[in-house]
PDB file of N, CA and C in Angstrom:
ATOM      1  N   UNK A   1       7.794 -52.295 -34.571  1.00  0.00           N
ATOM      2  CA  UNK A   1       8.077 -53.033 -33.391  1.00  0.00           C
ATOM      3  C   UNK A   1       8.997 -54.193 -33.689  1.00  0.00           C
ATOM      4  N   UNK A   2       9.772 -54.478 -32.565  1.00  0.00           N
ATOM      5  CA  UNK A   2      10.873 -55.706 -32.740  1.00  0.00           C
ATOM      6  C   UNK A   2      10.608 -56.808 -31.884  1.00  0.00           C
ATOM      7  N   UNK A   3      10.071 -57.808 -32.396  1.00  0.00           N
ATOM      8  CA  UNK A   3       9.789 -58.617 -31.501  1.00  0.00           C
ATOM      9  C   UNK A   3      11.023 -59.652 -31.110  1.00  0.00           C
ATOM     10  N   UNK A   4      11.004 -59.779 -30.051  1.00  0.00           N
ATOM     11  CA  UNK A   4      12.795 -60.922 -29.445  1.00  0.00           C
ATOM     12  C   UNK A   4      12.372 -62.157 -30.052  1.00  0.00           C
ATOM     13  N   UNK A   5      13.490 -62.722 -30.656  1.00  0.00           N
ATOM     14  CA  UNK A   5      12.723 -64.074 -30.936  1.00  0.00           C
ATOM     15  C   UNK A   5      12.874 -65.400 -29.951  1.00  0.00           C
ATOM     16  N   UNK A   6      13.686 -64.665 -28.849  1.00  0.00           N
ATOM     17  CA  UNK A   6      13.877 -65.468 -27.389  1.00  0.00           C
ATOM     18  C   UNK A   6      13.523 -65.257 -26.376  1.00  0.00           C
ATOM     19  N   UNK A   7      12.412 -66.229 -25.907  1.00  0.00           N
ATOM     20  CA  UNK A   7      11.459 -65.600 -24.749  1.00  0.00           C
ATOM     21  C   UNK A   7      11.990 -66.002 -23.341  1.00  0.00           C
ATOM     22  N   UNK A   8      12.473 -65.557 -22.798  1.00  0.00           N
ATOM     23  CA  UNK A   8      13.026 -65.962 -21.387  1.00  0.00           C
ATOM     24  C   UNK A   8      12.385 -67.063 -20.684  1.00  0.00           C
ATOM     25  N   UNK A   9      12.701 -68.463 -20.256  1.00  0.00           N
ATOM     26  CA  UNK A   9      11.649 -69.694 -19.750  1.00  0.00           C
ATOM     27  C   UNK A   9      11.591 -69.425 -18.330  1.00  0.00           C
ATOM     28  N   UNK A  10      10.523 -69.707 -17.727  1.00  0.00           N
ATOM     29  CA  UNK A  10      10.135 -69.370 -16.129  1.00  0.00           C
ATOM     30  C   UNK A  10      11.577 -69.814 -15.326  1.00  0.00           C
ATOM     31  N   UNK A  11      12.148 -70.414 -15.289  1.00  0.00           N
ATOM     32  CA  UNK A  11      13.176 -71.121 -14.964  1.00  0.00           C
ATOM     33  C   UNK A  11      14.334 -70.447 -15.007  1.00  0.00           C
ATOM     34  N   UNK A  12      14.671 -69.045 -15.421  1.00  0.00           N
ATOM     35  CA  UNK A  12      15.534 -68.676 -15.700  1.00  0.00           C
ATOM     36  C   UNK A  12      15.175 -67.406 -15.140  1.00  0.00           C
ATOM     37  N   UNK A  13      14.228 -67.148 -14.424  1.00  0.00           N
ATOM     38  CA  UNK A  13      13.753 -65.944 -14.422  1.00  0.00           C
ATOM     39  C   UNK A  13      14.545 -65.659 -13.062  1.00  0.00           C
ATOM     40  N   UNK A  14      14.403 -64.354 -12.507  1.00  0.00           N
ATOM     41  CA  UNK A  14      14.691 -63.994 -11.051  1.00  0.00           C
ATOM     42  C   UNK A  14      13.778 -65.102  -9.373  1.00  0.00           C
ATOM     43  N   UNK A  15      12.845 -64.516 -10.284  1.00  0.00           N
ATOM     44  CA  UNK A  15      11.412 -65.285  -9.301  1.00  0.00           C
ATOM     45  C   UNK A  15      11.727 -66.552  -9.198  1.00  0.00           C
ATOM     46  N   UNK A  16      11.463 -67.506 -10.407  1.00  0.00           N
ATOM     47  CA  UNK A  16      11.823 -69.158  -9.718  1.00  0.00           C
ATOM     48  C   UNK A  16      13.570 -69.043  -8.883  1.00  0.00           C
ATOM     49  N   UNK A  17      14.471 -68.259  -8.853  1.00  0.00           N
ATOM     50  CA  UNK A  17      15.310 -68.685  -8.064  1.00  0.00           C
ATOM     51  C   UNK A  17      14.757 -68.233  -6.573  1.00  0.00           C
ATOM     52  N   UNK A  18      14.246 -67.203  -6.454  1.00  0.00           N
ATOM     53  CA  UNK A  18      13.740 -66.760  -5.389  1.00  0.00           C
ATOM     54  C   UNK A  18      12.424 -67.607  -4.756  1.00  0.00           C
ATOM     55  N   UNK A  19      11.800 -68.453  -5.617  1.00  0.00           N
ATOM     56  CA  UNK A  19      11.292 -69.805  -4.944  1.00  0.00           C
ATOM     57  C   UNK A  19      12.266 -70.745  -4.909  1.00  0.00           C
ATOM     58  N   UNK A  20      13.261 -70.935  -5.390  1.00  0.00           N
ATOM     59  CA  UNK A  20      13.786 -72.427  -4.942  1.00  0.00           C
ATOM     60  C   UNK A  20      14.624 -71.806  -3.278  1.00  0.00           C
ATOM     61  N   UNK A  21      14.587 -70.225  -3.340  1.00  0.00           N
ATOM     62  CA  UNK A  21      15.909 -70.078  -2.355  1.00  0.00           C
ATOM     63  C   UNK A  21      14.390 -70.553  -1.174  1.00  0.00           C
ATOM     64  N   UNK A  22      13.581 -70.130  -1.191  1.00  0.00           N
ATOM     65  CA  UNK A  22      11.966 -70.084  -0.353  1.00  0.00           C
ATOM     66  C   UNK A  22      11.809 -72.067   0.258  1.00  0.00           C
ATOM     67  N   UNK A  23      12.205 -72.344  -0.898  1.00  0.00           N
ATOM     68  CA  UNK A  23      11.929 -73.606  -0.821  1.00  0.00           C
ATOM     69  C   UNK A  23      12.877 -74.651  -0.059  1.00  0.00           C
ATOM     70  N   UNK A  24      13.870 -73.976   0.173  1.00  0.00           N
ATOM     71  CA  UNK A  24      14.876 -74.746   0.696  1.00  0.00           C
ATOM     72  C   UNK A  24      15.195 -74.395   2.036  1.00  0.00           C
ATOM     73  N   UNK A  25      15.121 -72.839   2.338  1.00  0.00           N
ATOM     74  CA  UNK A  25      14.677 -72.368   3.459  1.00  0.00           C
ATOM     75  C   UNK A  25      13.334 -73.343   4.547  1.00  0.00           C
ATOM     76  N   UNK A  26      12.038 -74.043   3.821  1.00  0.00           N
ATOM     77  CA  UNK A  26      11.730 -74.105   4.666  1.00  0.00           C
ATOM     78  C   UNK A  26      11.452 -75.899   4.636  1.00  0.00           C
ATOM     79  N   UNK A  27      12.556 -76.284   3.962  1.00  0.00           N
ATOM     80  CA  UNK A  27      13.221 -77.843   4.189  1.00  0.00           C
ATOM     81  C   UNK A  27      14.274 -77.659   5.042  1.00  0.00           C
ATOM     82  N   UNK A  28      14.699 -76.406   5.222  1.00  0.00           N
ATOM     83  CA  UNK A  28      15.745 -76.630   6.667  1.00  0.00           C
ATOM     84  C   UNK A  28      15.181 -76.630   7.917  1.00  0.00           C
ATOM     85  N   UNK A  29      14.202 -75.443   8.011  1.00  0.00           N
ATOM     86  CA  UNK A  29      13.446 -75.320   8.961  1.00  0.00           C
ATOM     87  C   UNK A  29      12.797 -76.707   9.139  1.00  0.00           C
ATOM     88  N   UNK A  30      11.878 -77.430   8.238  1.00  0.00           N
ATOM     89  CA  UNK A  30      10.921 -78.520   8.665  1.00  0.00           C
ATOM     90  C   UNK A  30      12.505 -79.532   8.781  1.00  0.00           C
ATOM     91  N   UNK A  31      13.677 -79.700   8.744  1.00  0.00           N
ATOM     92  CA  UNK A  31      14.686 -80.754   9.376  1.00  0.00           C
ATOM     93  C   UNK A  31      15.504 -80.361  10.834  1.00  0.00           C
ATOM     94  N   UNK A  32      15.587 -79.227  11.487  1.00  0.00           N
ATOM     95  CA  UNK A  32      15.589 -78.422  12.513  1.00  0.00           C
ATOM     96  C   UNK A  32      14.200 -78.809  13.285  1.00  0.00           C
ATOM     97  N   UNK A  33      13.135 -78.599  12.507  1.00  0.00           N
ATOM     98  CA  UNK A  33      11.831 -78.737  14.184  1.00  0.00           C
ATOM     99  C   UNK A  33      12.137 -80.196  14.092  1.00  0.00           C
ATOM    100  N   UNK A  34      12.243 -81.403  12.866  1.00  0.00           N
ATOM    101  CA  UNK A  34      12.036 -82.599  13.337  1.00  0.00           C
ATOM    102  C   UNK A  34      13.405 -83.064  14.169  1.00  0.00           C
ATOM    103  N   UNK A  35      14.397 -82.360  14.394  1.00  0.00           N
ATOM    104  CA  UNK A  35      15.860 -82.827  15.064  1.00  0.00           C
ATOM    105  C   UNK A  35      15.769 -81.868  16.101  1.00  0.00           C
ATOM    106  N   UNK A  36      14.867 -81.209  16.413  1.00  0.00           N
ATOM    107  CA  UNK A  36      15.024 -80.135  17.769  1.00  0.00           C
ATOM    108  C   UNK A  36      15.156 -80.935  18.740  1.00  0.00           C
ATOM    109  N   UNK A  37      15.133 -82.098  19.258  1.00  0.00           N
ATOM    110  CA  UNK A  37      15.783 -82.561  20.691  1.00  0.00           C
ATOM    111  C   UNK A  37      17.437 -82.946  20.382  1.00  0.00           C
ATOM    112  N   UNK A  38      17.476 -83.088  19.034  1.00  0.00           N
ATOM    113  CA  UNK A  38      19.379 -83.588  18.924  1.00  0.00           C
ATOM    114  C   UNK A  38      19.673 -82.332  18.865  1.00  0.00           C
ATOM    115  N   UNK A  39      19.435 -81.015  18.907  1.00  0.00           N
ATOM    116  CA  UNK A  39      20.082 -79.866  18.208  1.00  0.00           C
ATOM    117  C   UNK A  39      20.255 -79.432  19.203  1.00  0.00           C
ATOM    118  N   UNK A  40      18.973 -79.319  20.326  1.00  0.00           N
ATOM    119  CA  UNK A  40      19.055 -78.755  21.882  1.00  0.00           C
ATOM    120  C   UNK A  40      17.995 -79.700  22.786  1.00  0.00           C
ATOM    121  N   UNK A  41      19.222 -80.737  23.490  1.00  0.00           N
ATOM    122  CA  UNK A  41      18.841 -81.985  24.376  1.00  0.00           C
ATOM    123  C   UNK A  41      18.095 -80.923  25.137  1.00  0.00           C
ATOM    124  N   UNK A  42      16.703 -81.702  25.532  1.00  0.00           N
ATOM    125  CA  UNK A  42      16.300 -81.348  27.121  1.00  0.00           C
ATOM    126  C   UNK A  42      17.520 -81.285  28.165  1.00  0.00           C
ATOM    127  N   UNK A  43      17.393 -80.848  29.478  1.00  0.00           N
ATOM    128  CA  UNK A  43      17.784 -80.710  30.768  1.00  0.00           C
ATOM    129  C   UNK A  43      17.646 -82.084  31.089  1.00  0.00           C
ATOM    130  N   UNK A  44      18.889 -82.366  31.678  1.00  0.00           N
ATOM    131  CA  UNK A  44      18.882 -83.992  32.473  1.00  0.00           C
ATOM    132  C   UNK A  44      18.473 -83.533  33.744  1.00  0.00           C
ATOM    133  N   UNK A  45      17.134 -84.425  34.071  1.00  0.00           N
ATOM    134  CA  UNK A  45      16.464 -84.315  35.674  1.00  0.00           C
ATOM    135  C   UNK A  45      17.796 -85.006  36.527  1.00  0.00           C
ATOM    136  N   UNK A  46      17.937 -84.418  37.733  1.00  0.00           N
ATOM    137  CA  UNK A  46      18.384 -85.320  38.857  1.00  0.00           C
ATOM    138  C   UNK A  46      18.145 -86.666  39.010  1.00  0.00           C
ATOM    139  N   UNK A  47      18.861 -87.304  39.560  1.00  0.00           N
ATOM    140  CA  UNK A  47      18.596 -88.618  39.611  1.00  0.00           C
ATOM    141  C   UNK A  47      18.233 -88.781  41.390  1.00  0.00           C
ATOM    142  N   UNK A  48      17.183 -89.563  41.458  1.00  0.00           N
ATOM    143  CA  UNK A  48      16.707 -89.666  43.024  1.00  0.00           C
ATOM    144  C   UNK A  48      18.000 -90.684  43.264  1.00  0.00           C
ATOM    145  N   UNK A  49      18.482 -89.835  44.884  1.00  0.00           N
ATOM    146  CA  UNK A  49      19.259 -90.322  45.580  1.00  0.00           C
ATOM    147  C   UNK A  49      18.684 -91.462  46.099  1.00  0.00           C
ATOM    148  N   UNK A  50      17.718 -91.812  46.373  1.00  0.00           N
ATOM    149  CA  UNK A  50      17.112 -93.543  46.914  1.00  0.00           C
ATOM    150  C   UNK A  50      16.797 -94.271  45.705  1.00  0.00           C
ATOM    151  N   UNK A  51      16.687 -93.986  44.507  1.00  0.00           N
ATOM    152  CA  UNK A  51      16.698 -94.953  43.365  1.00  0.00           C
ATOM    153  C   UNK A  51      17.720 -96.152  43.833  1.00  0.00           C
ATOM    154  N   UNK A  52      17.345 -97.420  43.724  1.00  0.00           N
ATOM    155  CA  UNK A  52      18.121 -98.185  44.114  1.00  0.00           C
ATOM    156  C   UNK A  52      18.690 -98.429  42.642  1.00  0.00           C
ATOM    157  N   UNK A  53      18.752 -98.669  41.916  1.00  0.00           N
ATOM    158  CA  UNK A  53      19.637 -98.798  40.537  1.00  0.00           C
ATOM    159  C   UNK A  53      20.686 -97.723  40.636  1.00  0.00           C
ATOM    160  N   UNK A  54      20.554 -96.580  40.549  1.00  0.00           N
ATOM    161  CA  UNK A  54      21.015 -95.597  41.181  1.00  0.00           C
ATOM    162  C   UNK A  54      22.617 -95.682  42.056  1.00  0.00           C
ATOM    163  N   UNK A  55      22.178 -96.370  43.245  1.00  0.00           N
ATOM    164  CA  UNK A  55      22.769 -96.842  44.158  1.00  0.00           C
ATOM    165  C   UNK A  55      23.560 -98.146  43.950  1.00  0.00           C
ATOM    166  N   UNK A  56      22.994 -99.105  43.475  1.00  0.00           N
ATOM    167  CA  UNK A  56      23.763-100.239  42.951  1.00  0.00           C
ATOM    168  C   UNK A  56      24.792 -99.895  41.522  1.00  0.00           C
ATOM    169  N   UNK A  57      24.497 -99.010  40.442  1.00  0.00           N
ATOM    170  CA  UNK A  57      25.597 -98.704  39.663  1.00  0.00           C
ATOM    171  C   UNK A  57      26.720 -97.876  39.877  1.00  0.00           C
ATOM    172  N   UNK A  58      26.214 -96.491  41.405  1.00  0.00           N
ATOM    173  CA  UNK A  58      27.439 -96.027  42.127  1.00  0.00           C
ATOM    174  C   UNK A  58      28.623 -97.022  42.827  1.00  0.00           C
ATOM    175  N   UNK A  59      27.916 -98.189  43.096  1.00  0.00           N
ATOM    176  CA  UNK A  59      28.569 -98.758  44.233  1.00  0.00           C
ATOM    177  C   UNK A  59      29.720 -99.799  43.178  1.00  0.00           C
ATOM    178  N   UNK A  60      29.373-100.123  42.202  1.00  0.00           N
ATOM    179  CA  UNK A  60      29.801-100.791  40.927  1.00  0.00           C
ATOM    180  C   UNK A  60      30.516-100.073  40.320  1.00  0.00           C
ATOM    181  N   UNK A  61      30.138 -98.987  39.699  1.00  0.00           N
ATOM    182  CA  UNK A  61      31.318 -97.876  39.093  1.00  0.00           C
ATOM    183  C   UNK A  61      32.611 -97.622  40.263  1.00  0.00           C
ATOM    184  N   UNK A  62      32.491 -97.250  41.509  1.00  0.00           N
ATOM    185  CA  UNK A  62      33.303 -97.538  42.274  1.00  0.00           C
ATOM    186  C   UNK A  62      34.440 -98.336  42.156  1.00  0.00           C
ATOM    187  N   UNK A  63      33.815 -99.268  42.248  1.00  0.00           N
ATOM    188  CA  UNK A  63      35.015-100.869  42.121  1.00  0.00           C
ATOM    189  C   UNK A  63      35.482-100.818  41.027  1.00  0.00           C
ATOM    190  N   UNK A  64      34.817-100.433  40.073  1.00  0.00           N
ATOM    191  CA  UNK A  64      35.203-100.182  38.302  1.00  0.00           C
ATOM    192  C   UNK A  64      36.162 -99.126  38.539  1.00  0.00           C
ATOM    193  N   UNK A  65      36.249 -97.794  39.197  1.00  0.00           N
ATOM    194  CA  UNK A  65      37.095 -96.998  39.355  1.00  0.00           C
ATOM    195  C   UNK A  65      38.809 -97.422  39.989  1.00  0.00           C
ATOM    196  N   UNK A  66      37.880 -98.084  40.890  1.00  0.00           N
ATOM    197  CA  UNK A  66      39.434 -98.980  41.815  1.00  0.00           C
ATOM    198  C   UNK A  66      40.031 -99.354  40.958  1.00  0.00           C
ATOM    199  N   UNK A  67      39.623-100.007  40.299  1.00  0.00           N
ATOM    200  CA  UNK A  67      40.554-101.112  39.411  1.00  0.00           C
ATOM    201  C   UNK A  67      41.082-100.428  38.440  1.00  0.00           C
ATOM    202  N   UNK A  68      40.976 -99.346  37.901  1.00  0.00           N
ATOM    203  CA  UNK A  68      41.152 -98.736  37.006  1.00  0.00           C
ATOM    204  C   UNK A  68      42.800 -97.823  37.271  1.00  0.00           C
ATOM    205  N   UNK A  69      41.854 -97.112  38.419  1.00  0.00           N
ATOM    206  CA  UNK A  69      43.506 -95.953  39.521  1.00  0.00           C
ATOM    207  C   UNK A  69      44.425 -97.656  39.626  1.00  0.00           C
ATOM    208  N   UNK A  70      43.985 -98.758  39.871  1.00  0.00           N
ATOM    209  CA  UNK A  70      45.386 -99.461  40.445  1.00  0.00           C
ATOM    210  C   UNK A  70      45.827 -99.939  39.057  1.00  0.00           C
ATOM    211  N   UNK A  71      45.593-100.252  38.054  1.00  0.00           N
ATOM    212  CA  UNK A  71      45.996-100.188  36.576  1.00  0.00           C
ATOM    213  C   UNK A  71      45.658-101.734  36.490  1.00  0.00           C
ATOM    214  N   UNK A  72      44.764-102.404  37.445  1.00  0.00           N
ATOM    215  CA  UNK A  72      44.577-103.485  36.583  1.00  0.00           C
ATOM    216  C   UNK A  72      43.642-103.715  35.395  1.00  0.00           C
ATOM    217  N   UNK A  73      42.749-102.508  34.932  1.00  0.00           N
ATOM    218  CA  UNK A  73      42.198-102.167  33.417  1.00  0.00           C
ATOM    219  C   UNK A  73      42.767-101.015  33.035  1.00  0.00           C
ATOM    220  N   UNK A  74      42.051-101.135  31.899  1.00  0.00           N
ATOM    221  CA  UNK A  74      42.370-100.144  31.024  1.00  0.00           C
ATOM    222  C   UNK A  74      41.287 -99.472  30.962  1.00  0.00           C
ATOM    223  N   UNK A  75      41.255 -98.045  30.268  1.00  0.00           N
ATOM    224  CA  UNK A  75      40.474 -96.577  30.211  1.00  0.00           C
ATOM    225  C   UNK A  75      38.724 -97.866  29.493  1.00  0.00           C
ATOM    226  N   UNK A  76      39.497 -98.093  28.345  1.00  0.00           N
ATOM    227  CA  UNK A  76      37.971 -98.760  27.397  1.00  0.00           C
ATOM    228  C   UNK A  76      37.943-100.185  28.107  1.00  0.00           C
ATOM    229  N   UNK A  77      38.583-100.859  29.042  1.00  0.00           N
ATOM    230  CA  UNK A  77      37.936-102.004  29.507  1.00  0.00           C
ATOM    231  C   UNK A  77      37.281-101.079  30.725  1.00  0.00           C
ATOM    232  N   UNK A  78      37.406-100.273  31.506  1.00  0.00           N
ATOM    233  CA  UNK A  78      36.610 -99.310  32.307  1.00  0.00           C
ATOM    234  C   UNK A  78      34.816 -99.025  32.039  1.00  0.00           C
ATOM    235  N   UNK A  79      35.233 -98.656  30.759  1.00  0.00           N
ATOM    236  CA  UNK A  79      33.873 -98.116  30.290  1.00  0.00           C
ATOM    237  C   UNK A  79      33.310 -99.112  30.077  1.00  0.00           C
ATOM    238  N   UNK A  80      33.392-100.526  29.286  1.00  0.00           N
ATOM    239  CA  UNK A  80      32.949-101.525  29.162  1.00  0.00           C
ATOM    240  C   UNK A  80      31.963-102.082  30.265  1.00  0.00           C
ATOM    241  N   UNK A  81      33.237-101.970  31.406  1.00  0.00           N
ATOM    242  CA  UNK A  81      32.355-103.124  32.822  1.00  0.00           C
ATOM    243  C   UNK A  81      31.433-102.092  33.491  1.00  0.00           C
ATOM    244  N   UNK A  82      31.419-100.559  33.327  1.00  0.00           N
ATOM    245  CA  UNK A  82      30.568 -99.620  33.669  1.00  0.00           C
ATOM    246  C   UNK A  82      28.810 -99.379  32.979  1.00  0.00           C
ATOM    247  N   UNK A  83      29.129 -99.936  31.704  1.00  0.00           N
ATOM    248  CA  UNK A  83      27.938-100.318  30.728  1.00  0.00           C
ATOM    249  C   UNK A  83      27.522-101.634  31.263  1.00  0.00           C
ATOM    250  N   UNK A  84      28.269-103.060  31.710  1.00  0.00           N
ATOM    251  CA  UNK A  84      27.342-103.764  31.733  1.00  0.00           C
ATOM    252  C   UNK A  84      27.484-103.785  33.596  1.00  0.00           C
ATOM    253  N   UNK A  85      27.690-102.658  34.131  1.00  0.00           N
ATOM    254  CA  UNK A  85      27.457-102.591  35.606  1.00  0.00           C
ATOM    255  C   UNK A  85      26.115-102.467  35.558  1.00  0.00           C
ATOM    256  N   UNK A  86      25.472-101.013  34.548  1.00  0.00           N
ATOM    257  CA  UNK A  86      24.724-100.707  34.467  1.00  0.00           C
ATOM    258  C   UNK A  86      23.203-101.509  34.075  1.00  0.00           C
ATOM    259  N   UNK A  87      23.591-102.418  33.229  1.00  0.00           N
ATOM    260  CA  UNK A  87      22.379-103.223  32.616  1.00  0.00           C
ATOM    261  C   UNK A  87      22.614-104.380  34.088  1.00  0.00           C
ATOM    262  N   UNK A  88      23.508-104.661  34.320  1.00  0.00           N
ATOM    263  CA  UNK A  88      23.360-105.835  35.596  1.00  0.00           C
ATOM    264  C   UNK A  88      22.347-105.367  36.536  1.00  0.00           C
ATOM    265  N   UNK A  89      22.531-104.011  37.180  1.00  0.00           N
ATOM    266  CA  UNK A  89      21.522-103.023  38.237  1.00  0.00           C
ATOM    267  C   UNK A  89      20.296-102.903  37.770  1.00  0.00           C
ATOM    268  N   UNK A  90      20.043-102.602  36.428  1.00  0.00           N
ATOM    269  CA  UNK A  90      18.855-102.456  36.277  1.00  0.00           C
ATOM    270  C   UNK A  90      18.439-104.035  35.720  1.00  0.00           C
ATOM    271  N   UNK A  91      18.816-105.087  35.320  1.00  0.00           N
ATOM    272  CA  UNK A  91      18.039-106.484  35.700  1.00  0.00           C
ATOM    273  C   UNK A  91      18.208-106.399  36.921  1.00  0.00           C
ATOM    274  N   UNK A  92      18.722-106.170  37.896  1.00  0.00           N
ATOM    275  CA  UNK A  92      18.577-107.170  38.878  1.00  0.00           C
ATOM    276  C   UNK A  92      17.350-106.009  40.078  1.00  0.00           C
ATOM    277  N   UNK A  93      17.381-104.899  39.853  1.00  0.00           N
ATOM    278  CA  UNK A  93      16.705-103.946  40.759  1.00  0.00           C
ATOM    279  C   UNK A  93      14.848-103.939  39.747  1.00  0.00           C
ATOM    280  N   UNK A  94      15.110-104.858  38.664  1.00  0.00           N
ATOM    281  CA  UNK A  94      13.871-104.134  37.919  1.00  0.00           C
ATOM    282  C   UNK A  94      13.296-102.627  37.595  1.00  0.00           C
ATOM    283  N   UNK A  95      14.288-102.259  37.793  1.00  0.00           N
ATOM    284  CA  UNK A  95      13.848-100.470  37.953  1.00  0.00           C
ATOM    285  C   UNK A  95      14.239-100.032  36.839  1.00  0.00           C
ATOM    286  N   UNK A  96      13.599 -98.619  36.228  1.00  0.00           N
ATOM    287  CA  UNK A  96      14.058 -97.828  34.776  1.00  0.00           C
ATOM    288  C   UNK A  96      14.673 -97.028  35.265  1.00  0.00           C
ATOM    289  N   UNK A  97      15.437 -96.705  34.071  1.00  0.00           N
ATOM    290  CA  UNK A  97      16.812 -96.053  33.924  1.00  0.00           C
ATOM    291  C   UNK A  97      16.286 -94.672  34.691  1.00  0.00           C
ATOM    292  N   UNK A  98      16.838 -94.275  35.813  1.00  0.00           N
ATOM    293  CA  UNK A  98      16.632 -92.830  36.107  1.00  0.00           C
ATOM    294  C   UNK A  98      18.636 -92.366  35.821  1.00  0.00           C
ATOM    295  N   UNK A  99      19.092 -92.843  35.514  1.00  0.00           N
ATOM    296  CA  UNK A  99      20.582 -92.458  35.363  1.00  0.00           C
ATOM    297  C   UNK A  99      20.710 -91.788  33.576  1.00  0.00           C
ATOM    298  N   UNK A 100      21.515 -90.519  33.651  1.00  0.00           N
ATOM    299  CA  UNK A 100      21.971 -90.622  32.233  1.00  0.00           C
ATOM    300  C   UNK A 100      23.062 -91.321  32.181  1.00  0.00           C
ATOM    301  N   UNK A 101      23.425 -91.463  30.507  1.00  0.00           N
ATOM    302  CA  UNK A 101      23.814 -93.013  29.537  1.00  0.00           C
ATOM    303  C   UNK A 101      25.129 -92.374  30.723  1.00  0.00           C
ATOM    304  N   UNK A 102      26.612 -93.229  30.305  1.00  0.00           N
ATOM    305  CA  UNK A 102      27.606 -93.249  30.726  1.00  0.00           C
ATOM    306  C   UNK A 102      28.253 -92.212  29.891  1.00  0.00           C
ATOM    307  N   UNK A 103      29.282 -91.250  30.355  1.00  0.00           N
ATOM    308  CA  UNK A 103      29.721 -90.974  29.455  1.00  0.00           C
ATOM    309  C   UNK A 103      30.659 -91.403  28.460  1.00  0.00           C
ATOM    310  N   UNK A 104      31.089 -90.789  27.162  1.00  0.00           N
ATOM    311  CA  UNK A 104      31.611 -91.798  25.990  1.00  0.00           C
ATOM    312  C   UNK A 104      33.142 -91.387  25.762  1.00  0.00           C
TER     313      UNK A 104
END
């Protein structure tokens, strides 16, 4: 009999790669379930048409729009006074955000 005088280390074998491939597989999976609302947002609910915040940031984006078509702002001073249209309505209505964010 011939014995090898080099014994193959677990580490080198087929099997531990086939656990590390196991192992990494289900570190993607467990970073996927913990990011499943960034990966696939819920459905944005409607926004109630009598929400008065609602109503006070339409009526504000408006004027923000005016000014915008007549060129006395600009695209990012637009978005600006539309963000703090938004926080103005909701201090002043006390009401939570039923609006999604602005877009970016």
């Amino acid at each position: 009999m011939v014995e090898s005088s080099q014994q193959v280390h677990f580490l080198d074998r087929p099997l531990a790669r086939v656990c590390a491939v196991g192992v990494a597989l289900l570190m993607a999976a467990a970073l996927a379930f913990m990011h499943r609302e960034d990966l696939f947002p819920p459905e944005q609910a409607a926004a109630d048409p009598n929400d008065p915040v609602a109503l006070c940031f339409a009526e504000r984006s408006a004027d923000v729009d005016k000014l915008l078509a007549e060129g006395t702002i600009n695209a990012q001073q637009a978005a600006l006074f539309k963000s703090r249209a938004e926080a103005l309505c909701q201090a002043q209505v006390g009401g939570g955000n039923n609006l999604p964010p602005p877009p970016q």
